[in-house]
C-alpha atoms as a PDB file:
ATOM      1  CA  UNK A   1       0.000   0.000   0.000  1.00  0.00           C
ATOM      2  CA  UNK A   2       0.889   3.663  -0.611  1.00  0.00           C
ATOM      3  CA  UNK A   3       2.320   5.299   2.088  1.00  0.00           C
ATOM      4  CA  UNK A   4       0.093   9.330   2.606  1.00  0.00           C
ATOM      5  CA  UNK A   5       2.770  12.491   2.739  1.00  0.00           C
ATOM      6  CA  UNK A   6       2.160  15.553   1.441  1.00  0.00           C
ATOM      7  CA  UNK A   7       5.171  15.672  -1.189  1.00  0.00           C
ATOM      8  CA  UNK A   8       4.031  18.216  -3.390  1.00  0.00           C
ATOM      9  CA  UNK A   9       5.845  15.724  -6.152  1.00  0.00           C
ATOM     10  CA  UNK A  10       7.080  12.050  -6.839  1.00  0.00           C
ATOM     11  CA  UNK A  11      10.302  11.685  -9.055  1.00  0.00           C
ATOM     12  CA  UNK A  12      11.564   8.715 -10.206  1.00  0.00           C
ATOM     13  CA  UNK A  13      15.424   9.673 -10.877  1.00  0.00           C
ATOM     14  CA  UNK A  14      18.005   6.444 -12.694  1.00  0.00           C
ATOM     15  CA  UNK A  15      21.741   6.775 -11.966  1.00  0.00           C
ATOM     16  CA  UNK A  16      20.986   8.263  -8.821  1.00  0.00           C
ATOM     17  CA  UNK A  17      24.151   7.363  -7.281  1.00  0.00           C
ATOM     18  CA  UNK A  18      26.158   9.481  -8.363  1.00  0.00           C
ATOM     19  CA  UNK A  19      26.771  12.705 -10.377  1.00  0.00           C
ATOM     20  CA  UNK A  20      24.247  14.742 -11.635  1.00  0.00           C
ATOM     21  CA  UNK A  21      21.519  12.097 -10.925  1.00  0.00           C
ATOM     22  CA  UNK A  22      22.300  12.690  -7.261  1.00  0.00           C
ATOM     23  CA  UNK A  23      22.160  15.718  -7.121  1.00  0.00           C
ATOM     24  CA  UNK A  24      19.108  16.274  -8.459  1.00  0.00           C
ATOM     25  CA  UNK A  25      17.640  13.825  -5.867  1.00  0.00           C
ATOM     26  CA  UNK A  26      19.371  16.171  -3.424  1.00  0.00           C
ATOM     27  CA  UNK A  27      17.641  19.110  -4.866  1.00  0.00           C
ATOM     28  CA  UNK A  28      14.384  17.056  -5.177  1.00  0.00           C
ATOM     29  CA  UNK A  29      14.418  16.362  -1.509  1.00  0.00           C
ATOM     30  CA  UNK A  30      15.337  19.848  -0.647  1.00  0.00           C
ATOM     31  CA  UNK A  31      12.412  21.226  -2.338  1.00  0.00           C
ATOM     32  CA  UNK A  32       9.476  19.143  -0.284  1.00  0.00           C
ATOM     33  CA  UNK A  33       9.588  16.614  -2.698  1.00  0.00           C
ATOM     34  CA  UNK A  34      10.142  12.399  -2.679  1.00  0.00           C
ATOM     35  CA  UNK A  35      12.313  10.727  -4.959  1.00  0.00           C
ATOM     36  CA  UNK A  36      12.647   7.294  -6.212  1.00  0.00           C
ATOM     37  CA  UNK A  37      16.832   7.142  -6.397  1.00  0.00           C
ATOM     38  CA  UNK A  38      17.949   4.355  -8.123  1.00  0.00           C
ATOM     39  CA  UNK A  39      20.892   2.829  -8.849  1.00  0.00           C
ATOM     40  CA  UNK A  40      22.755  -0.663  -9.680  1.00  0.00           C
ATOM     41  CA  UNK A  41      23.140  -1.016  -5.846  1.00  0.00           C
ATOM     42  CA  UNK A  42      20.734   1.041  -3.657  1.00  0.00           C
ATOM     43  CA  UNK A  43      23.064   0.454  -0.599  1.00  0.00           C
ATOM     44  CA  UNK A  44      24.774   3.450  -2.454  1.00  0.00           C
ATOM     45  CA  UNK A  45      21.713   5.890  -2.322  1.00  0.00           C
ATOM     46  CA  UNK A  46      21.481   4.963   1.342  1.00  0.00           C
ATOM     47  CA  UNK A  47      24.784   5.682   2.128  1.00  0.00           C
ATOM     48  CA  UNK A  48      24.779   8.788   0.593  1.00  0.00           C
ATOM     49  CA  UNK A  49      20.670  10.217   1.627  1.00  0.00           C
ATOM     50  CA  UNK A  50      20.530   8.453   4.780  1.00  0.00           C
ATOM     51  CA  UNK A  51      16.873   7.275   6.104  1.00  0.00           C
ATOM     52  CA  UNK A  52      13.963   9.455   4.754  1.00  0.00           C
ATOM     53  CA  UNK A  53      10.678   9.405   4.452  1.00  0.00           C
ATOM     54  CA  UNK A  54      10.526  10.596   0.814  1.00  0.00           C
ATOM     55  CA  UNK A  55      13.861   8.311   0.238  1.00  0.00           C
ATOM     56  CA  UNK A  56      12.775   5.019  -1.687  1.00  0.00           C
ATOM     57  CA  UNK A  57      15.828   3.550  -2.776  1.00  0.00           C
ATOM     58  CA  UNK A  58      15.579   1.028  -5.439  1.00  0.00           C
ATOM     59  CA  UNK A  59      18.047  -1.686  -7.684  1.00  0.00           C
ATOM     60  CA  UNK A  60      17.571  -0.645 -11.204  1.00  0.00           C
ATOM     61  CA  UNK A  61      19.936  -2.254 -14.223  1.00  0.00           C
ATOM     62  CA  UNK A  62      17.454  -0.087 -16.308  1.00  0.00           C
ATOM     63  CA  UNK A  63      19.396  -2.476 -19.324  1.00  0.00           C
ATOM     64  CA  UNK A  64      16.546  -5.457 -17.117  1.00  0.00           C
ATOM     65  CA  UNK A  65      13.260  -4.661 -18.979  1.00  0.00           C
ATOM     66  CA  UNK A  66      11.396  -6.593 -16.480  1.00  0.00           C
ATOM     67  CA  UNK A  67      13.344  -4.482 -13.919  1.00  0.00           C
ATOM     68  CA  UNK A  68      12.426  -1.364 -14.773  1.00  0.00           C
ATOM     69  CA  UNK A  69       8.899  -2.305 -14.393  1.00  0.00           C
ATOM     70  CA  UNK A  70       8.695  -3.542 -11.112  1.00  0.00           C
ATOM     71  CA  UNK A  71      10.132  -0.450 -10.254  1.00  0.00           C
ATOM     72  CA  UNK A  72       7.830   1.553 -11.583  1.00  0.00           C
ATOM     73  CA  UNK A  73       5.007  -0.404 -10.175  1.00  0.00           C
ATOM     74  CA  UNK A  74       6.783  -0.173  -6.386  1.00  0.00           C
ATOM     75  CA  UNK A  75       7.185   3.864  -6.923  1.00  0.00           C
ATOM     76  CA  UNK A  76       3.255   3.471  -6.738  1.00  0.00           C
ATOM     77  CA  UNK A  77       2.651   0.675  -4.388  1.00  0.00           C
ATOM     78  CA  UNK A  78       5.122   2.886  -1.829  1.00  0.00           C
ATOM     79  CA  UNK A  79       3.993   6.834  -3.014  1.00  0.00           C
ATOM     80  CA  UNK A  80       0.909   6.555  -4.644  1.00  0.00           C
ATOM     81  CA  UNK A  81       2.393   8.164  -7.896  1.00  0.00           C
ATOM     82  CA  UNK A  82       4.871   8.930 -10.008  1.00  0.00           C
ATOM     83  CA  UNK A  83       4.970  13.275 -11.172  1.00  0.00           C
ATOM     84  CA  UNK A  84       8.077  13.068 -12.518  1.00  0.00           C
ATOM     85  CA  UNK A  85      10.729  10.754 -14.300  1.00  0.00           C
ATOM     86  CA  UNK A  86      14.309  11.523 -14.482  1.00  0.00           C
ATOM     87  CA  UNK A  87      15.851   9.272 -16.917  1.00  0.00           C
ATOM     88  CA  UNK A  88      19.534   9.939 -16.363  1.00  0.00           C
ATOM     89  CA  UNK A  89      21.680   7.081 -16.267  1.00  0.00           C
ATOM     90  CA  UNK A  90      23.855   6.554 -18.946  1.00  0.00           C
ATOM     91  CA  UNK A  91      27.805   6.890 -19.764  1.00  0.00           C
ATOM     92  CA  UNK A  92      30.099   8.086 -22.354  1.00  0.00           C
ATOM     93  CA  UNK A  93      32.354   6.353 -24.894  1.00  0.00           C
ATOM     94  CA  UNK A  94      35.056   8.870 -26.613  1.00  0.00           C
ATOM     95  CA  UNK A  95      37.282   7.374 -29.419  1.00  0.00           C
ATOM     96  CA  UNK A  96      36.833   7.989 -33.575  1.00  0.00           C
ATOM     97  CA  UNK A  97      33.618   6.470 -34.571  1.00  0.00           C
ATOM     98  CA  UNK A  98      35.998   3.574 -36.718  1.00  0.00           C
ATOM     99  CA  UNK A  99      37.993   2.875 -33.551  1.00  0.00           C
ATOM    100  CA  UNK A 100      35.423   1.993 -31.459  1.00  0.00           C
ATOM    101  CA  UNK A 101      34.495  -2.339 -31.626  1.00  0.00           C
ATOM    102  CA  UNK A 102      31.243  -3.549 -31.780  1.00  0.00           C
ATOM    103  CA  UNK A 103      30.799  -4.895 -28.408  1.00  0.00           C
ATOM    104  CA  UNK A 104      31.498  -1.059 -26.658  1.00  0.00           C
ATOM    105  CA  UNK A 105      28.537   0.368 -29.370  1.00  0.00           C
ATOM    106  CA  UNK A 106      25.999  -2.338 -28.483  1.00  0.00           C
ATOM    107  CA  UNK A 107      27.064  -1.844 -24.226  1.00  0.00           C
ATOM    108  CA  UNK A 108      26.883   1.977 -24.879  1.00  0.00           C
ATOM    109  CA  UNK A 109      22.851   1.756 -26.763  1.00  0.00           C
ATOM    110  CA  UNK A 110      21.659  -1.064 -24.507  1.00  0.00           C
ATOM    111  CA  UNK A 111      22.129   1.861 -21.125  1.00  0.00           C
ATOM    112  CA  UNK A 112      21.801   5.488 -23.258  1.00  0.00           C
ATOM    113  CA  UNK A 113      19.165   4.222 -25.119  1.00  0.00           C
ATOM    114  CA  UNK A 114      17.619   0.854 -24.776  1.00  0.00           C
ATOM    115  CA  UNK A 115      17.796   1.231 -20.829  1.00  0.00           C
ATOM    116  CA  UNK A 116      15.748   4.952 -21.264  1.00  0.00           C
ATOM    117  CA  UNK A 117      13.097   3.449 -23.318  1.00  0.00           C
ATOM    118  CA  UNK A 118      12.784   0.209 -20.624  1.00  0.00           C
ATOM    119  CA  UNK A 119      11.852   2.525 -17.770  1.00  0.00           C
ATOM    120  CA  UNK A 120       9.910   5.217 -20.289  1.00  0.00           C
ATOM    121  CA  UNK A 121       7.687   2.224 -20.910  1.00  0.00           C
ATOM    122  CA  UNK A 122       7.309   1.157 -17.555  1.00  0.00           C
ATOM    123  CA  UNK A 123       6.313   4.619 -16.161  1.00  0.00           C
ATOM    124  CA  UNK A 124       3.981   5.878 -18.835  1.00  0.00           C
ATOM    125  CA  UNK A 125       1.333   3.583 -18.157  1.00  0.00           C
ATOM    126  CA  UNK A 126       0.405   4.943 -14.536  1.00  0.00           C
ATOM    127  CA  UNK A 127       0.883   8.597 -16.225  1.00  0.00           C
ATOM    128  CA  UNK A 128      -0.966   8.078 -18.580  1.00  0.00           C
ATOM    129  CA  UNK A 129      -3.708   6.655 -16.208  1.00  0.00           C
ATOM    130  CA  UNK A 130      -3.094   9.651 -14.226  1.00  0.00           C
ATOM    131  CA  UNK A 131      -3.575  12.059 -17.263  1.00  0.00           C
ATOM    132  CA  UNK A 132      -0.385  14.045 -15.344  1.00  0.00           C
ATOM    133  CA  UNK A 133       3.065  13.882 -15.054  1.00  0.00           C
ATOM    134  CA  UNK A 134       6.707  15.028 -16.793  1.00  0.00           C
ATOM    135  CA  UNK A 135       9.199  12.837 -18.647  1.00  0.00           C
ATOM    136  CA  UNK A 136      12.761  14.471 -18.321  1.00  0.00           C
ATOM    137  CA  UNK A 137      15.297  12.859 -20.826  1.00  0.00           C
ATOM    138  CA  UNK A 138      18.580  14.007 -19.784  1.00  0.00           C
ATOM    139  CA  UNK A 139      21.004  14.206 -23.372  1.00  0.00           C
ATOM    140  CA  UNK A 140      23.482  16.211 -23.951  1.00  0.00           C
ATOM    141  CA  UNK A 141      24.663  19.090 -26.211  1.00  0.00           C
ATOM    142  CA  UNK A 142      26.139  15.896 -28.341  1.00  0.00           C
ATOM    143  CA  UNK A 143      22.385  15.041 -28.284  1.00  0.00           C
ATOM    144  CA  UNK A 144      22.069  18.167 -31.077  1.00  0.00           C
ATOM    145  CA  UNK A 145      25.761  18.843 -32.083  1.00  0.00           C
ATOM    146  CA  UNK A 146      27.523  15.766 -32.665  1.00  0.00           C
ATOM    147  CA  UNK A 147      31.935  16.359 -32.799  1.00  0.00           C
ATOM    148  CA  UNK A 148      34.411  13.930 -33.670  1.00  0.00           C
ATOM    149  CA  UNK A 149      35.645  11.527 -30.718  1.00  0.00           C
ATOM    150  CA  UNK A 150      31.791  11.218 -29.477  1.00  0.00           C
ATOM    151  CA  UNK A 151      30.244  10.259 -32.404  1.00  0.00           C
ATOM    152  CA  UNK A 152      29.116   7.335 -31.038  1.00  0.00           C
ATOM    153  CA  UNK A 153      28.134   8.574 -27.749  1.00  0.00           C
ATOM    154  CA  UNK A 154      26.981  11.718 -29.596  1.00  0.00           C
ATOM    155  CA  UNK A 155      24.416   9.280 -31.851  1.00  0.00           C
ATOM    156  CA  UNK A 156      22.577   7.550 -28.552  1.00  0.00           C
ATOM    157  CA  UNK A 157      22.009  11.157 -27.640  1.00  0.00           C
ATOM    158  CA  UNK A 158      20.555  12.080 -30.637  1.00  0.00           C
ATOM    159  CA  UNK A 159      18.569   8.822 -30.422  1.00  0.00           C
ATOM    160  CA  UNK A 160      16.950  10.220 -27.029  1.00  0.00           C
ATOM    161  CA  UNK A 161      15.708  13.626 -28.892  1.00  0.00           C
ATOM    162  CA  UNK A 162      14.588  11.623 -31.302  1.00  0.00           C
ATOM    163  CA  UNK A 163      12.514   9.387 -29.078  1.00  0.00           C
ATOM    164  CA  UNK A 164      11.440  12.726 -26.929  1.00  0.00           C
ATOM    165  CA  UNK A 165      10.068  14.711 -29.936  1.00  0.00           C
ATOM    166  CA  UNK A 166       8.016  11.941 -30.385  1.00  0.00           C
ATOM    167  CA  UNK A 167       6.965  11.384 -27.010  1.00  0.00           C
ATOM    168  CA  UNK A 168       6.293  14.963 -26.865  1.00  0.00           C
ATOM    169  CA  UNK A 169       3.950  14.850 -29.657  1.00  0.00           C
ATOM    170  CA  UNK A 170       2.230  11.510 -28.327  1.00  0.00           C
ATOM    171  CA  UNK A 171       1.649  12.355 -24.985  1.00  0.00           C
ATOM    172  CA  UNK A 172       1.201  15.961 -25.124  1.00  0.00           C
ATOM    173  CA  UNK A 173      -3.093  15.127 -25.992  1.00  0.00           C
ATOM    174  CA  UNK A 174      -2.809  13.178 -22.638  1.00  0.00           C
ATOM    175  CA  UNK A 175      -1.460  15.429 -20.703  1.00  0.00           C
ATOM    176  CA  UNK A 176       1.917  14.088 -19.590  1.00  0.00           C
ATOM    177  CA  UNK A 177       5.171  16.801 -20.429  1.00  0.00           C
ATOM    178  CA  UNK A 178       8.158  15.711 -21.961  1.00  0.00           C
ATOM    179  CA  UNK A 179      11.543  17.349 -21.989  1.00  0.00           C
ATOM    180  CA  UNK A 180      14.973  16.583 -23.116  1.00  0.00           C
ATOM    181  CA  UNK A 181      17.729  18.469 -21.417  1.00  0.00           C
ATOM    182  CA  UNK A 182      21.107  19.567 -23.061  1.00  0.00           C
ATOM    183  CA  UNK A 183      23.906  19.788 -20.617  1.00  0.00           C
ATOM    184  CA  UNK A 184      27.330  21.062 -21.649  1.00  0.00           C
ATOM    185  CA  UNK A 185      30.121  20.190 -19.695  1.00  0.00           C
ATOM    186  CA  UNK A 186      29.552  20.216 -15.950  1.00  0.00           C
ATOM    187  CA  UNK A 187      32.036  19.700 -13.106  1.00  0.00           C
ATOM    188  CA  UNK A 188      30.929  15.986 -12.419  1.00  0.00           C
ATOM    189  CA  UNK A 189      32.979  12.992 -12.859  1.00  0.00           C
ATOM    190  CA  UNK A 190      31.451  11.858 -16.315  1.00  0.00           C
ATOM    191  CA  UNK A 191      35.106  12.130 -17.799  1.00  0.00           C
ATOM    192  CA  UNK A 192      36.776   9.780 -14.955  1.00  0.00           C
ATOM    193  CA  UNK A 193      37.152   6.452 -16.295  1.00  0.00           C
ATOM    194  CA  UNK A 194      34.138   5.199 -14.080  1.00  0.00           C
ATOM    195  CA  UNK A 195      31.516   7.210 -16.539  1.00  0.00           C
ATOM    196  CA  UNK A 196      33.713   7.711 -19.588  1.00  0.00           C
ATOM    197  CA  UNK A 197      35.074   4.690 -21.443  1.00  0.00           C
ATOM    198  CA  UNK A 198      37.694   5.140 -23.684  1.00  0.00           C
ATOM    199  CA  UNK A 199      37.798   2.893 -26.738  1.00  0.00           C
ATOM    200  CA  UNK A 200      41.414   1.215 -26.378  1.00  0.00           C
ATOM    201  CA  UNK A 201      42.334   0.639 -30.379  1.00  0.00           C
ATOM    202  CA  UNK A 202      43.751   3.399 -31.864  1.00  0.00           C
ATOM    203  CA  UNK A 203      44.134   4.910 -35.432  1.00  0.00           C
ATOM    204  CA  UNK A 204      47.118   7.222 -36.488  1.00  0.00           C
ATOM    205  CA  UNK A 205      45.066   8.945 -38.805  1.00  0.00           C
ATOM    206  CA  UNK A 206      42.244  10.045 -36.319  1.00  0.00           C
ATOM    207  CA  UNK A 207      45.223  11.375 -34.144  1.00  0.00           C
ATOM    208  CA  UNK A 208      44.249  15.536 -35.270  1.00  0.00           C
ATOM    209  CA  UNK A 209      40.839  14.486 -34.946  1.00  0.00           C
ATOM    210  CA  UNK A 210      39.440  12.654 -32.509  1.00  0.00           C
ATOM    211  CA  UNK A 211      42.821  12.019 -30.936  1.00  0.00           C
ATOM    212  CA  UNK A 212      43.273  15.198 -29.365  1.00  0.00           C
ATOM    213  CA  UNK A 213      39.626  14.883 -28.249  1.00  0.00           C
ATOM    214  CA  UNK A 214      41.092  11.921 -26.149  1.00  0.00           C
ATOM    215  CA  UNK A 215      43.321  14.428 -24.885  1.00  0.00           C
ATOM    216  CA  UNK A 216      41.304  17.682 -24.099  1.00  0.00           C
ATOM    217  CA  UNK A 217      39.002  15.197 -22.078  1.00  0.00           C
ATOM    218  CA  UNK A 218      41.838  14.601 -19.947  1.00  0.00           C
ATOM    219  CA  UNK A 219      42.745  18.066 -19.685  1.00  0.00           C
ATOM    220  CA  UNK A 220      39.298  19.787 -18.647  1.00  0.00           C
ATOM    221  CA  UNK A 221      38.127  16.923 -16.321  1.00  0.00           C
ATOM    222  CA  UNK A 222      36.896  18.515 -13.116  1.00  0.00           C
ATOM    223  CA  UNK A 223      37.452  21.995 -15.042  1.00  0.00           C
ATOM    224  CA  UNK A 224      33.926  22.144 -16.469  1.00  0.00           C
ATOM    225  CA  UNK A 225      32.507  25.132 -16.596  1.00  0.00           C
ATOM    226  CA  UNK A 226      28.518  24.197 -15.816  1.00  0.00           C
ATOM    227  CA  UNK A 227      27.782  23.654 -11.777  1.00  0.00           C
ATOM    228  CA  UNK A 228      25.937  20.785 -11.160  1.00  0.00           C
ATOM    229  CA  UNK A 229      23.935  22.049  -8.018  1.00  0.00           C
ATOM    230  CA  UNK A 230      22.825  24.892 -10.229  1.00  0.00           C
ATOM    231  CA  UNK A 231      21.322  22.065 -13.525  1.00  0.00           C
ATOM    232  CA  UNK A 232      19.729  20.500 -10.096  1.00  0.00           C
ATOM    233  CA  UNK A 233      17.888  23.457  -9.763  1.00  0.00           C
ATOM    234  CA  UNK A 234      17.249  24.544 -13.160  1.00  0.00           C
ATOM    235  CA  UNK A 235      15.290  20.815 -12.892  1.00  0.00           C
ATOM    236  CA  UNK A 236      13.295  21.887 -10.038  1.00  0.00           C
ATOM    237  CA  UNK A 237      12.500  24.976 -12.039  1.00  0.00           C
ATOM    238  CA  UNK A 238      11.657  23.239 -15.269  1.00  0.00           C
ATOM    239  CA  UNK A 239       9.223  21.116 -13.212  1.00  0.00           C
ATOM    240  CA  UNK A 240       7.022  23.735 -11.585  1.00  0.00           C
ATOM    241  CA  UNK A 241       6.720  25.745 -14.865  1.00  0.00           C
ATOM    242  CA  UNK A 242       3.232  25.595 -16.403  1.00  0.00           C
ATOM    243  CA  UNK A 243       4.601  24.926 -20.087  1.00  0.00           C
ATOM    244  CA  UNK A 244       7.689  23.382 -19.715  1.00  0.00           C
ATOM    245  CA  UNK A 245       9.975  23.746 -23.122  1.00  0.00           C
ATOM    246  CA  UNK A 246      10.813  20.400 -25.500  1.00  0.00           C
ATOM    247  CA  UNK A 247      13.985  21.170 -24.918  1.00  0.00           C
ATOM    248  CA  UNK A 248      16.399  22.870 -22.669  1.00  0.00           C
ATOM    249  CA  UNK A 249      19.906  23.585 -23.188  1.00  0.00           C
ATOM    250  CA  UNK A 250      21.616  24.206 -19.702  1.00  0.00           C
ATOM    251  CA  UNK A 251      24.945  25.575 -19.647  1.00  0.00           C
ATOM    252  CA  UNK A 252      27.101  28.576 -21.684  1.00  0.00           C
ATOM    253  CA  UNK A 253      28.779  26.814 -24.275  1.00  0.00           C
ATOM    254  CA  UNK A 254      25.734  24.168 -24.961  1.00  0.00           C
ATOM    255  CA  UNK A 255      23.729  27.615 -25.671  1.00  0.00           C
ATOM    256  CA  UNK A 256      27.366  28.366 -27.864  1.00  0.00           C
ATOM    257  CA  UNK A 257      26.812  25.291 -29.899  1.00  0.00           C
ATOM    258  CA  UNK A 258      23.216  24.914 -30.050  1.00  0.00           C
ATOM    259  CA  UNK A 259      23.341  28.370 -31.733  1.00  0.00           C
ATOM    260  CA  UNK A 260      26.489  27.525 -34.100  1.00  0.00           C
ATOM    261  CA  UNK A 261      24.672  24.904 -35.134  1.00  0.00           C
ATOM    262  CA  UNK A 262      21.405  26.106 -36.251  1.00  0.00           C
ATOM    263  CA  UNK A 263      22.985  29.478 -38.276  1.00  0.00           C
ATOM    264  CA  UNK A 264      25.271  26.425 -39.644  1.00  0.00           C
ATOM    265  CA  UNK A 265      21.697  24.658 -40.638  1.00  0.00           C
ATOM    266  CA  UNK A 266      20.157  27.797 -41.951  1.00  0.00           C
ATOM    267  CA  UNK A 267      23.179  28.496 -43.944  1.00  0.00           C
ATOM    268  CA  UNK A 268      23.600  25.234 -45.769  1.00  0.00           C
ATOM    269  CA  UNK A 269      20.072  24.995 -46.341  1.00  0.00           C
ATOM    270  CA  UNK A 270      19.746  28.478 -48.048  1.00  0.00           C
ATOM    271  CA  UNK A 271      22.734  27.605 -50.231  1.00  0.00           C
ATOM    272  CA  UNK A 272      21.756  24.157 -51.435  1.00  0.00           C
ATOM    273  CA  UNK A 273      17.841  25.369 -51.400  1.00  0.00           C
ATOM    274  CA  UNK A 274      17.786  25.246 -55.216  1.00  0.00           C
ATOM    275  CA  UNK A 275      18.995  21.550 -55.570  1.00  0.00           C
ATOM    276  CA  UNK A 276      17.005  20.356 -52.500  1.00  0.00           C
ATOM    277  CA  UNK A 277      13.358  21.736 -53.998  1.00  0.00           C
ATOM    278  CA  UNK A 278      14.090  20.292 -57.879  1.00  0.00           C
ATOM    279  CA  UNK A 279      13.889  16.610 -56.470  1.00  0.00           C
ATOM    280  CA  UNK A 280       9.856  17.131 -56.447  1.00  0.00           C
ATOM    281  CA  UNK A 281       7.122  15.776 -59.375  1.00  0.00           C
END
């Protein structure tokens, strides 16, 4: 049975551990909220939140289909509801998009994007019973400007705005929100080795290219600009407004590239316009 607070909200939030996931289960909390943390091993989200009453801690491999259902179904057996999911656990992979092997691309969709859309289905079923509620996708600015060395981490992110335009569209008549959040680079440890996989095989003629992306990773790790406690709160605004955007950049430079790319767009389009409209009957 439910358990009766009055939480003015119910997140669910994956890779809660850890990173930004935890900290916006920090902010969550802060705000009056409860939150659903989960992670591989809840004994983490314990360790770090303590005892609370609007603490469920739960064991999601969101990659377990069956999983990611039963904990969406005990986010409503223990809080009655579910206002909000977070659906931020994922990792990088930086390397040219020839170096990296097969195995590290099919590891890298099965959490970024396979893993999103296991506990997107098992959510939207009580939302959408509820006629309420917010889907947060958490992508990146490599969700909307891809860059050599993270092309193939850059593609699952493009797969999520993908998958949130549509959900946008599909669930808007029903009246669940959906948003897909761009982060730039923010002071977490996503480029430590323990969130960031680097593909080991090597290609001397990638070494301008994506090479010395392998090496500016290094370089600006824990010198991000974007403050993590601040995204947690942009979250916690995005969630009380009353029309929540499609999609919100959050940092300087993803604003910097988000912009670069669209006069990019605009510009390429207006020069090739000719060619592209004489394909019609």
């Amino acid at each position: 049975m439910s358990i009766s607070h009055s939480f003015k909200r119910v997140w669910l939030v994956t890779g809660a551990s850890r990173g930004i996931g935890a900290k916006i289960v920090a902010a969550a909390l802060a705000n009056g909220d409860a939150v659903v943390a989960t992670a591989r091993d809840a004994s983490t989200i314990v360790q770090r939140f303590g005892d609370q009453p609007g603490l469920l801690a739960a064991t999601l491999d969101v990659t377990n289909e069956a999983q990611s259902t039963a904990v969406a179904q005990a986010a409503i057996e223990h809080f009655g509801r579910i206002d909000v999911l977070v659906n931020n656990a994922g990792f990088g992979l930086i390397g040219a998009v020839e170096e990296a092997s097969s195995d590290e691309i099919k590891r890298l969709y099965e959490t970024n994007v396979f893993g999103l859309l296991n506990v997107t289905r098992g959510v939207l079923p009580h939302m959408r019973a509820a006629r309420s509620g917010h889907v947060i996708n958490i992508s990146s600015v490599g969700g909307y400007q891809s860059a050599p060395g993270y092309g193939i981490y850059c593609s699952t992110k493009f797969a999520v705005e993908a998958l949130s335009e549509a959900l946008h569209g599909e669930l808007a008549p029903l009246g669940v929100k959906v948003t897909v959040v761009e982060p730039g680079y923010f002071r977490t440890d996503f480029l430590d080795s323990n969130s960031l996989v680097e593909s080991p095989e090597t290609i001397a003629d990638y070494a301008s290219t994506a090479g010395e992306v392998r090496k500016l990773s290094k370089a600006i790790n824990q010198q991000q600009p974007g403050d993590p406690e601040k995204l947690a709160q942009a979250l916690i605004t995005l969630v009380e407004a009353e029309q929540p955007p499609l999609r919100l950049p959050l940092g300087s430079d993803s604003v910097l590239y988000i912009a670069a790319k669209n006069a990019f767009v605009a510009e390429e389009l207006n020069i090739w316009r000719k060619l592209s409209e004489s394909t019609d009957f």
